[in-house]
N, C-alpha and C. Protein backbone atom coordinates (compact mmCIF):
# COMPACT_ATOMS: atom_id res chain seq x y z
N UNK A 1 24.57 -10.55 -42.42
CA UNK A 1 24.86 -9.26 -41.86
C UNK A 1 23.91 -8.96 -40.70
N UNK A 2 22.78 -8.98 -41.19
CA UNK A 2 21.69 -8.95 -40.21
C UNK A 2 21.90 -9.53 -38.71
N UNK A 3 22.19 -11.21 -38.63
CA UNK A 3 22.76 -11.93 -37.68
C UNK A 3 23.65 -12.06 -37.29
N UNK A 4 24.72 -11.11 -37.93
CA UNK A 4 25.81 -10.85 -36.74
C UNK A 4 25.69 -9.58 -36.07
N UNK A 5 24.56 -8.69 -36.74
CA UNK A 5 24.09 -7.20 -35.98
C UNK A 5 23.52 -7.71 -34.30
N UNK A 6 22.34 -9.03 -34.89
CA UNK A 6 21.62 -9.52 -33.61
C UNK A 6 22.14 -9.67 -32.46
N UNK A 7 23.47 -10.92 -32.69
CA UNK A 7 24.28 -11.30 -31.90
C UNK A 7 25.62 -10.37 -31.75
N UNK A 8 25.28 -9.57 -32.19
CA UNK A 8 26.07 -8.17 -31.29
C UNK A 8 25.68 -7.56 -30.18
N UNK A 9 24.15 -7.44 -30.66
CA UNK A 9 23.50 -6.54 -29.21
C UNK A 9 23.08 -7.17 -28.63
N UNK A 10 23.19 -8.63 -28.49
CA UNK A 10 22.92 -9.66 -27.43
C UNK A 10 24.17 -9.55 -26.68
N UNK A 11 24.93 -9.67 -27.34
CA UNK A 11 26.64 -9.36 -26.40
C UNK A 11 26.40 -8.22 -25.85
N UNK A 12 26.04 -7.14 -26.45
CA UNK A 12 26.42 -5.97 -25.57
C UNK A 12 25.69 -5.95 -24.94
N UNK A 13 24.26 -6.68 -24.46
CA UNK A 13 23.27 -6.80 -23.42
C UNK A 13 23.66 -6.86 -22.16
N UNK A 14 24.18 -8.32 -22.26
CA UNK A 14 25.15 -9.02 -21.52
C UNK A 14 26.35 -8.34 -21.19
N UNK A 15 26.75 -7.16 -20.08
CA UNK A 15 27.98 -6.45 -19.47
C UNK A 15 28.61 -8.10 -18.94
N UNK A 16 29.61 -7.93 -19.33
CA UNK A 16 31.00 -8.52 -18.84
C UNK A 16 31.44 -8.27 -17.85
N UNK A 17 31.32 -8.69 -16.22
CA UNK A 17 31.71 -7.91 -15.47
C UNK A 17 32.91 -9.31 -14.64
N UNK A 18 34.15 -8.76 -13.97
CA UNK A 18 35.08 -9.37 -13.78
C UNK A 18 34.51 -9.37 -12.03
N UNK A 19 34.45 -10.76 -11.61
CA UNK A 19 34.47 -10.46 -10.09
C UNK A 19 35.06 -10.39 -9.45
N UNK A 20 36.60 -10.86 -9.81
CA UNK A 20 37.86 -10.22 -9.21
C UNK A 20 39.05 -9.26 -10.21
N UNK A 21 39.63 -8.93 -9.65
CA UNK A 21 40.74 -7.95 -10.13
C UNK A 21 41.38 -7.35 -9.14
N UNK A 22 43.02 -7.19 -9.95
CA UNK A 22 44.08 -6.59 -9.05
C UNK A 22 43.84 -4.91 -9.27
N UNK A 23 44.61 -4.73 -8.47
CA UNK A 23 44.44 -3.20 -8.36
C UNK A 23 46.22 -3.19 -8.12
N UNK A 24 46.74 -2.24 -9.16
CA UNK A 24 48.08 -1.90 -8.68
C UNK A 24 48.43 -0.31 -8.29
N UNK A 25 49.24 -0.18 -7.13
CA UNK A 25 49.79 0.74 -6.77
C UNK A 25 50.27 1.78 -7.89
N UNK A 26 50.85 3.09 -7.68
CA UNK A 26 51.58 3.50 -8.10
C UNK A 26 53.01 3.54 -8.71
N UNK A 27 53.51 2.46 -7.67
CA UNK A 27 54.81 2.14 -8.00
C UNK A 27 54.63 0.80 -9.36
N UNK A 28 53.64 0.37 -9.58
CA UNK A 28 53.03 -0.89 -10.22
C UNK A 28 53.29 -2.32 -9.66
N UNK A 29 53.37 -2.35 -8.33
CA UNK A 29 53.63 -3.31 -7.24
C UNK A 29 52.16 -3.77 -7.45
N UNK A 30 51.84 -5.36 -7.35
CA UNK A 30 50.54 -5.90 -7.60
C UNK A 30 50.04 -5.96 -5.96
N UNK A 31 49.10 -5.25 -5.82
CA UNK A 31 48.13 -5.24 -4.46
C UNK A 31 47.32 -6.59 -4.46
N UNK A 32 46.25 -6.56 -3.39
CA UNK A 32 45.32 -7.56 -3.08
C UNK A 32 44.35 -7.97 -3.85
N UNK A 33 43.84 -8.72 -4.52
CA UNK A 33 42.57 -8.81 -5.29
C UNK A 33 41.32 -7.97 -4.63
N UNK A 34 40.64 -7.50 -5.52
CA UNK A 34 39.27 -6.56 -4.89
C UNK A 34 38.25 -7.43 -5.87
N UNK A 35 36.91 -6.87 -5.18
CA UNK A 35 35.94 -7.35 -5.82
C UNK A 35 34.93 -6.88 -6.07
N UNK A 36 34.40 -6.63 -7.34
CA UNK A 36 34.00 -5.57 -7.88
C UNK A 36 32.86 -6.03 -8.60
N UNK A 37 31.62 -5.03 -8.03
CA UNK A 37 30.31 -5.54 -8.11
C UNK A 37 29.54 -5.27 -9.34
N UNK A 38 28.73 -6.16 -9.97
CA UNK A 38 28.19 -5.96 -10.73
C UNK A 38 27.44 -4.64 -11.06
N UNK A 39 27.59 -3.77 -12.19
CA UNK A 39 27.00 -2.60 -11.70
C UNK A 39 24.96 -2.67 -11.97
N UNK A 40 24.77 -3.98 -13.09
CA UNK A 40 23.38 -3.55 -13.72
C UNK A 40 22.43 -4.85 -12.69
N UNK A 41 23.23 -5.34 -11.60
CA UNK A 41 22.63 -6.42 -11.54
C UNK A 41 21.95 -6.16 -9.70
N UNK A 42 21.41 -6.81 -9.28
CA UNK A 42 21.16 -7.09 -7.69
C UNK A 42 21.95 -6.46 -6.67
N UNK A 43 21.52 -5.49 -5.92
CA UNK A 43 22.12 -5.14 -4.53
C UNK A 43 22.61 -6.98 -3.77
N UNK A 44 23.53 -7.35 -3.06
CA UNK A 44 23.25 -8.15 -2.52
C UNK A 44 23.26 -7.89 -1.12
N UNK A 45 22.51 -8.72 -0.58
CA UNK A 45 21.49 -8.61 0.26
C UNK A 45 22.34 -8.53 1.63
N UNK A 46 22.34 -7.53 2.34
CA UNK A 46 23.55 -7.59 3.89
C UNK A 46 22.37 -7.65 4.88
N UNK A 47 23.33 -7.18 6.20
CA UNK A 47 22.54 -7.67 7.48
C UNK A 47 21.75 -5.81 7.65
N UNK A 48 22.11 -4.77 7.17
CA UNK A 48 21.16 -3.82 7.30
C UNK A 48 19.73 -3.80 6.42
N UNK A 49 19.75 -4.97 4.63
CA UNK A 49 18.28 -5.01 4.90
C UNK A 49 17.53 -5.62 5.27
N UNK A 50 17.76 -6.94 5.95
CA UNK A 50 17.17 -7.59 6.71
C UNK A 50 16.57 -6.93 8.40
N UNK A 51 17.67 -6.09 8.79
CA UNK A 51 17.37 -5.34 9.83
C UNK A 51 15.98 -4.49 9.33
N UNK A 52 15.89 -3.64 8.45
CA UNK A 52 14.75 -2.74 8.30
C UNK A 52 13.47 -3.44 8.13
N UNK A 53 14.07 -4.70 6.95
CA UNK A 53 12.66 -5.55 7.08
C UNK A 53 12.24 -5.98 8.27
N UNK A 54 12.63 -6.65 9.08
CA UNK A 54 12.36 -6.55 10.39
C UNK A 54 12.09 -5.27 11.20
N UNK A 55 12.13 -4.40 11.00
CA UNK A 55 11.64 -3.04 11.81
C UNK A 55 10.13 -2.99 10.77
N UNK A 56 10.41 -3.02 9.42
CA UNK A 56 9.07 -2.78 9.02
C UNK A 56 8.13 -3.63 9.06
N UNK A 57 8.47 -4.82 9.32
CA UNK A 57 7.59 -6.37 9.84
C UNK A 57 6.76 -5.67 11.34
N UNK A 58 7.37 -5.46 12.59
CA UNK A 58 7.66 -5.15 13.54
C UNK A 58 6.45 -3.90 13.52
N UNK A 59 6.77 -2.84 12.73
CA UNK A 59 5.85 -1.64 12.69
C UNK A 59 4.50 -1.89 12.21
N UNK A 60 4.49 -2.41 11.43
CA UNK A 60 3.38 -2.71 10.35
C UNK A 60 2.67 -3.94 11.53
N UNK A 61 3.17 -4.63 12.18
CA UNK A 61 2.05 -5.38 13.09
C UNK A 61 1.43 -4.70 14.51
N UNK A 62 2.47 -3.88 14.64
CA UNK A 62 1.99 -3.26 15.68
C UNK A 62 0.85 -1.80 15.22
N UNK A 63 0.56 -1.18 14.11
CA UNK A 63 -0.21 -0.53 13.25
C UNK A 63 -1.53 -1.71 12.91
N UNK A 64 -1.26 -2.60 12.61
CA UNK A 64 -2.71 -3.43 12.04
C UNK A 64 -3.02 -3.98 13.86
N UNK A 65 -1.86 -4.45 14.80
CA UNK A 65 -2.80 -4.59 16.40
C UNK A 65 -3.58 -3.19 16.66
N UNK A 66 -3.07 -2.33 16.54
CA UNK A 66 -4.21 -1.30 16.60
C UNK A 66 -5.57 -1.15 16.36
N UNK A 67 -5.21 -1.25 15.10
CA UNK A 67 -6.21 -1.12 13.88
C UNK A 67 -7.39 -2.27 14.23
N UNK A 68 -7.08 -3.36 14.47
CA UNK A 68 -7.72 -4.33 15.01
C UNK A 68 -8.36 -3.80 16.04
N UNK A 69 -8.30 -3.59 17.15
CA UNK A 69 -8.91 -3.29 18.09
C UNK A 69 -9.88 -2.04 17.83
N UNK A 70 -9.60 -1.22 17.17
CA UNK A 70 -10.10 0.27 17.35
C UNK A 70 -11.16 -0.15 16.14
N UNK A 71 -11.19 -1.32 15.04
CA UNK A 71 -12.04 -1.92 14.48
C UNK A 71 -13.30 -2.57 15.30
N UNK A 72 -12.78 -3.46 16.26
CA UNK A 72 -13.68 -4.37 17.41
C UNK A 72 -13.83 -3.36 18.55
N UNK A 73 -13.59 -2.36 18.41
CA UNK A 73 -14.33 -1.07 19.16
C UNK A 73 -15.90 -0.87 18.38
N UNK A 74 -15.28 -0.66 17.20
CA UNK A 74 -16.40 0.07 16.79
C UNK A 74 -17.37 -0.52 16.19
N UNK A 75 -17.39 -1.59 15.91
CA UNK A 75 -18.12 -2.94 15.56
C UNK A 75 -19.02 -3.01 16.64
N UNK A 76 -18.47 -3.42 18.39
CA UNK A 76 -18.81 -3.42 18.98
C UNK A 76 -20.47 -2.47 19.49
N UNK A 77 -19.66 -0.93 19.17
CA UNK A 77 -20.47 -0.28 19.34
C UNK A 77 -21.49 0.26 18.19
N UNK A 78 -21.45 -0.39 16.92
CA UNK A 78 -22.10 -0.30 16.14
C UNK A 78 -23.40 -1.09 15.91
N UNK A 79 -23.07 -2.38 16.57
CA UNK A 79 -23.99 -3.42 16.58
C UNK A 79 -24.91 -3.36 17.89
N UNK A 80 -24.67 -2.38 18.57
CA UNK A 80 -25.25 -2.54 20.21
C UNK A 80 -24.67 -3.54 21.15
N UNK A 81 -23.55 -4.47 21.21
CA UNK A 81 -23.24 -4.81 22.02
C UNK A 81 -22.61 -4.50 23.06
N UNK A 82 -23.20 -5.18 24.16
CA UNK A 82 -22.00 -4.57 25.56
C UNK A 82 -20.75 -4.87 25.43
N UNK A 83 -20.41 -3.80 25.98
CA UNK A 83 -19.09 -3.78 25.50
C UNK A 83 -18.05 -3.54 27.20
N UNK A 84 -17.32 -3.56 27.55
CA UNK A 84 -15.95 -3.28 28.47
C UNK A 84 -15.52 -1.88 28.07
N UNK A 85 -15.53 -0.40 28.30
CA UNK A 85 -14.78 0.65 27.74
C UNK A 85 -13.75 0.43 28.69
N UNK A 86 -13.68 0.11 29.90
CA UNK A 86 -12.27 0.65 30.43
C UNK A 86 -11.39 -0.91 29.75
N UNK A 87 -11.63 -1.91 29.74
CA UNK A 87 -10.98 -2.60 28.75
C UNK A 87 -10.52 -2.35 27.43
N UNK A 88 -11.37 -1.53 26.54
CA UNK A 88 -10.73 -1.33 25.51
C UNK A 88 -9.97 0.13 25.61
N UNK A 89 -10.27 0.81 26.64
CA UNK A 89 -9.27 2.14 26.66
C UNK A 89 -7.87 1.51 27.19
N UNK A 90 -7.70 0.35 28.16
CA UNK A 90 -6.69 0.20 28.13
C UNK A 90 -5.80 -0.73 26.97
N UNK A 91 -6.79 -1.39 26.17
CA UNK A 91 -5.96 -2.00 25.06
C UNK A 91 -4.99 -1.14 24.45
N UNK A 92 -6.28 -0.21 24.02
CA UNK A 92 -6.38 1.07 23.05
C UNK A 92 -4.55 1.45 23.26
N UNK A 93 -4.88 2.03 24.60
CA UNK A 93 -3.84 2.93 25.33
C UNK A 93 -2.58 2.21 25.43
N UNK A 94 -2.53 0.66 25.45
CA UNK A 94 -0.83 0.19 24.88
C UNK A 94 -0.64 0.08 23.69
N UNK A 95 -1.53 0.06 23.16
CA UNK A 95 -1.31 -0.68 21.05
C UNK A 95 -0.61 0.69 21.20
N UNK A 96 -1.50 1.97 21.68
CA UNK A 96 -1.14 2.98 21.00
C UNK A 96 0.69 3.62 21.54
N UNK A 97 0.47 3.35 22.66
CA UNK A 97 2.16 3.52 22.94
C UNK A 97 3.22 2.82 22.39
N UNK A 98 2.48 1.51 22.19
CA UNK A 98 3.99 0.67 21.68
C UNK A 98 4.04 1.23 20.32
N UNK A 99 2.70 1.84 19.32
CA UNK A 99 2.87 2.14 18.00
C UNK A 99 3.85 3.56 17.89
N UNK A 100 3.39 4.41 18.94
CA UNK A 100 4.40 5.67 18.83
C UNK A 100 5.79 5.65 19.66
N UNK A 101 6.28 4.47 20.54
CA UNK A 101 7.44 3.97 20.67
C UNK A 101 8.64 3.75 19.30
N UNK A 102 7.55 2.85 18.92
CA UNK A 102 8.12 1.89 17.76
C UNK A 102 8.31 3.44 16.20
N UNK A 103 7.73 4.24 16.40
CA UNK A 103 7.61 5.26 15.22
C UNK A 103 8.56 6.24 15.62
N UNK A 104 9.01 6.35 16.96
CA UNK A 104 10.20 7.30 17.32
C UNK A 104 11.30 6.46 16.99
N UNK A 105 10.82 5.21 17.21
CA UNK A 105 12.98 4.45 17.26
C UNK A 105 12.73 4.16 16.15
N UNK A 106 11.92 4.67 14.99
CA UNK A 106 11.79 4.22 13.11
C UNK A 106 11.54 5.19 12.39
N UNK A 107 11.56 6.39 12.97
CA UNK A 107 11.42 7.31 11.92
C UNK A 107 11.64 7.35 10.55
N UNK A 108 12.79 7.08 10.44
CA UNK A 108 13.02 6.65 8.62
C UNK A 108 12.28 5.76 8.01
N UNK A 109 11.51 4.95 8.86
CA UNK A 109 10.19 4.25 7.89
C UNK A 109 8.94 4.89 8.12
N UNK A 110 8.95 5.76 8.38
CA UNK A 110 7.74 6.68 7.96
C UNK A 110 7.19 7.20 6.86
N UNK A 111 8.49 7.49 5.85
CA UNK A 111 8.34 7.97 4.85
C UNK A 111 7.66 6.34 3.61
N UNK A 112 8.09 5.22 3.90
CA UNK A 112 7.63 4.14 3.46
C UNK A 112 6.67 3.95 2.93
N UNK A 113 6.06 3.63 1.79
CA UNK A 113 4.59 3.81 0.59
C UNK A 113 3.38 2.48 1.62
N UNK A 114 4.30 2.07 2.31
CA UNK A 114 3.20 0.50 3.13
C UNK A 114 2.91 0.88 4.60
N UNK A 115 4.04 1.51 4.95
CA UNK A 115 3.39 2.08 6.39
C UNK A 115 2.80 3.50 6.19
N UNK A 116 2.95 4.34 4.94
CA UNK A 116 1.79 5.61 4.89
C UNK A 116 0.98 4.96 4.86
N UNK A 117 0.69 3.58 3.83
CA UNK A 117 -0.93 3.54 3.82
C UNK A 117 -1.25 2.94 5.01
N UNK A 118 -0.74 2.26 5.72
CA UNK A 118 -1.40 1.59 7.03
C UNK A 118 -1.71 2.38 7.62
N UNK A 119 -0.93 3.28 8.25
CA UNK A 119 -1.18 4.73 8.64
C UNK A 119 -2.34 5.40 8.52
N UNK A 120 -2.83 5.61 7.04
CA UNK A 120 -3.73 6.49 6.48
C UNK A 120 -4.96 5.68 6.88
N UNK A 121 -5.20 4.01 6.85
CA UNK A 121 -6.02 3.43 6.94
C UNK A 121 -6.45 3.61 8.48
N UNK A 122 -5.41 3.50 9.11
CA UNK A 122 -5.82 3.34 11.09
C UNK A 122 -6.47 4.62 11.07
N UNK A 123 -6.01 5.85 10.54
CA UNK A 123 -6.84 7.22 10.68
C UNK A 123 -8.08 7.18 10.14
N UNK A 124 -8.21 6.98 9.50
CA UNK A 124 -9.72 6.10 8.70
C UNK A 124 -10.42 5.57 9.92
N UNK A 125 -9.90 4.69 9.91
CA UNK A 125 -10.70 3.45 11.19
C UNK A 125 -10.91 4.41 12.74
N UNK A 126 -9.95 5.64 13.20
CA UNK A 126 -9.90 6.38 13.98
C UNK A 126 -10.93 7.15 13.80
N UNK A 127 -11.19 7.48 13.54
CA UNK A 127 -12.09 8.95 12.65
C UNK A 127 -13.62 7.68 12.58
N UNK A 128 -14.00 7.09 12.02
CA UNK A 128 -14.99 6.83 12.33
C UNK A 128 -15.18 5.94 13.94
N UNK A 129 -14.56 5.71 14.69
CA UNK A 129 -14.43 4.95 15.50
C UNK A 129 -14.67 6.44 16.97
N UNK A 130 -13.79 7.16 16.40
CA UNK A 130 -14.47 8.74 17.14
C UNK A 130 -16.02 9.22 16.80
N UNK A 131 -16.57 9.01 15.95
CA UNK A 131 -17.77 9.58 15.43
C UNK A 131 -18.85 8.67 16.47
N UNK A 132 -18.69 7.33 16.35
CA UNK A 132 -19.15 6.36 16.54
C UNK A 132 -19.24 6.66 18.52
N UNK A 133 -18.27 6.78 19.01
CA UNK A 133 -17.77 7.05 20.42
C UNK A 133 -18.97 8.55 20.73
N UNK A 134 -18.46 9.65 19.73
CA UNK A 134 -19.01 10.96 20.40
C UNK A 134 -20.90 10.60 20.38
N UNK A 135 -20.91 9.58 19.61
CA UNK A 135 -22.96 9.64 18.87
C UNK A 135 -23.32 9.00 20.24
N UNK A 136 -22.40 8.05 21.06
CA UNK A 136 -22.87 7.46 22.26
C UNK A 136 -22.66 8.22 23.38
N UNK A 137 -21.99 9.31 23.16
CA UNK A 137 -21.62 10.16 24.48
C UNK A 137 -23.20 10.82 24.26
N UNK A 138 -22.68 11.58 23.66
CA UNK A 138 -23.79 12.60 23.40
C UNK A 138 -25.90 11.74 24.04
N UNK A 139 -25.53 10.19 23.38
CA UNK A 139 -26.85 9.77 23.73
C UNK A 139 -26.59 9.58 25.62
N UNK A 140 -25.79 9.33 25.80
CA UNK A 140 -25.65 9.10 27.15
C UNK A 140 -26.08 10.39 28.41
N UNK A 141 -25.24 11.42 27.67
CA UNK A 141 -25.02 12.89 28.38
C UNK A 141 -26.77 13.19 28.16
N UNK A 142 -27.74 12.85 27.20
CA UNK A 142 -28.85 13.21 26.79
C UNK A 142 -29.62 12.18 27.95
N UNK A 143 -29.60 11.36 28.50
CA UNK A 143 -30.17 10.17 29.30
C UNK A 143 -29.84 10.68 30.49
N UNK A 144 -28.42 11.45 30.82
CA UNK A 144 -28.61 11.74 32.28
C UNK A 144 -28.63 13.11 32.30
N UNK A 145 -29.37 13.97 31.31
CA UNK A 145 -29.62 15.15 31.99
C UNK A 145 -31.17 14.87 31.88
N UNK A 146 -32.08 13.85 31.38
CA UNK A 146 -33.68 13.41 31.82
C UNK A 146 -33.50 12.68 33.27
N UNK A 147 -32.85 11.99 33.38
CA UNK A 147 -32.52 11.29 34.89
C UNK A 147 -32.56 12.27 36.07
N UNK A 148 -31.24 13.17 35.54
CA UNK A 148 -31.55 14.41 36.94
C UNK A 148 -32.71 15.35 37.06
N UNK A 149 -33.04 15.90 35.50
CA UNK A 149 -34.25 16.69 35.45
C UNK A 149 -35.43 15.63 36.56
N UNK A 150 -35.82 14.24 35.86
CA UNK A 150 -36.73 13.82 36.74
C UNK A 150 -36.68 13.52 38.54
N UNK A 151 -35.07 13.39 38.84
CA UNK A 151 -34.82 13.46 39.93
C UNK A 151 -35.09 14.96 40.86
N UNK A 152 -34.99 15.74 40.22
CA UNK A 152 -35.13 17.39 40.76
C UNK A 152 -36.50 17.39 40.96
N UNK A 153 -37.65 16.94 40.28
CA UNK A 153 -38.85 17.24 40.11
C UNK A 153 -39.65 16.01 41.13
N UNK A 154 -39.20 14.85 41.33
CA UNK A 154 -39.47 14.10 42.43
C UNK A 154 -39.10 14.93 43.78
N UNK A 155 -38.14 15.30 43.70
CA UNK A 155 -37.57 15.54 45.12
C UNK A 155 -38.16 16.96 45.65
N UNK A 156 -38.45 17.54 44.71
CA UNK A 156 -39.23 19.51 44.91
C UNK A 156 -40.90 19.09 45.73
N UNK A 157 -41.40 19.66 46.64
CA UNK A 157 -42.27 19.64 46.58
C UNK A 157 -43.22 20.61 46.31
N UNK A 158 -42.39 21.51 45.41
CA UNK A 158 -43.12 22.56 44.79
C UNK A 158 -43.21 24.06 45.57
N UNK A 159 -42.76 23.96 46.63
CA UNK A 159 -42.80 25.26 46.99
C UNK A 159 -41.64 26.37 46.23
N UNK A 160 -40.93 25.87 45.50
CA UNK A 160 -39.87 27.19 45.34
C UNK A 160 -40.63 27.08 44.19
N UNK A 161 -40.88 26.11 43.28
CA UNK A 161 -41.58 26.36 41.97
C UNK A 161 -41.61 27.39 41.39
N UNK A 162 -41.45 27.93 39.76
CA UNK A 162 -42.39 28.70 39.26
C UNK A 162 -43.42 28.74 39.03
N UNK A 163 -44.35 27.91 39.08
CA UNK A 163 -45.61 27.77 39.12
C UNK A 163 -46.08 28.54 40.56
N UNK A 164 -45.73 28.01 41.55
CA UNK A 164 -46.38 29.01 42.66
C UNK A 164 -46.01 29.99 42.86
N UNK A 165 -44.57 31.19 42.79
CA UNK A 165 -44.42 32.00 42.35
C UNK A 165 -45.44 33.10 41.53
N UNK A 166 -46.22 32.28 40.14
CA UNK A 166 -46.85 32.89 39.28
C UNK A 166 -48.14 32.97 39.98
N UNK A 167 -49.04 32.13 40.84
CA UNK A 167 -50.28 32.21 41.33
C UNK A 167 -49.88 32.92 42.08
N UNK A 168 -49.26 33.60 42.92
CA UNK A 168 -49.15 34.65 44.09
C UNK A 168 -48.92 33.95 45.23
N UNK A 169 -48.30 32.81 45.37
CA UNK A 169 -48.55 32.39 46.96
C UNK A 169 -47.23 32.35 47.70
């Protein structure tokens, strides 16, 4: 009893599904064979998901070329090496167009769990790669306002001074 319970619900595991069948009219005239898809089993595979995989192949490299660079930005400038800025502003400045090209003609893979996180990661890598950028401005902007201060003070020969002002002369 037991083993014909087993090999029951092994059968009923197993859906029976017919891959062809007629379909008859109303009048009961036999139509064309149709073909009728498994319902518990595999999407099969057409030329629209291969298309997306390829858009998300496509997106996702052009997100990590970014990412790459705006990485070897900040590496760069982390370690003290000389570096090229107008070279990497112009890298910068195509990765980044072809990435928001490629995100207008893909919008529907935006919502995607692999390009949020790539996404989330380049903002990551952005965000410190800005921090990294403003700590060298700031040292820079600090270097040439001692440069001009000492240039003003070479070039004065003291007559407008406050100092002579204050002695009376």
């Amino acid at each position: 009893m037991q083993a014909d319970e087993g090999a029951a619900a092994l059968v009923m595991e197993q859906p029976e599904v017919d891959t062809e069948a007629t379909v008859e009219s109303a009048q009961g005239a036999v139509m064309l064979p149709v073909h009728l898809p498994d319902g518990g089993g595999e999407v099969a595979p057409d030329g629209t998901d291969a298309a997306r995989s390829d858009e998300m192949r496509g997106l996702l490299a052009s997100i990590r070329r970014l990412e790459s660079i705006i990485e070897e930005e900040t590496v760069a400038l982390a370690t003290g090496k000389k570096i090229d800025f107008d070279d990497f502003s112009a890298r910068k400045s195509r990765s980044m167009l072809e990435f928001v090209r490629l995100m207008r003609a893909r919008m529907h893979l935006g919502a995607e769990v692999e390009v949020t996180g790539e996404i989330q990661r380049l903002r990551q890598k952005l965000e410190r790669n800005r921090a990294i950028l403003e700590m060298h401005y700031d040292a820079v902007r600090e270097v040439a306002s001692i440069i001009v201060r000492a240039v003003k003070e070479a070039e004065s020969d003291g007559t407008y001074s406050g100092r002579a002002v204050q002695d009376g002369r």
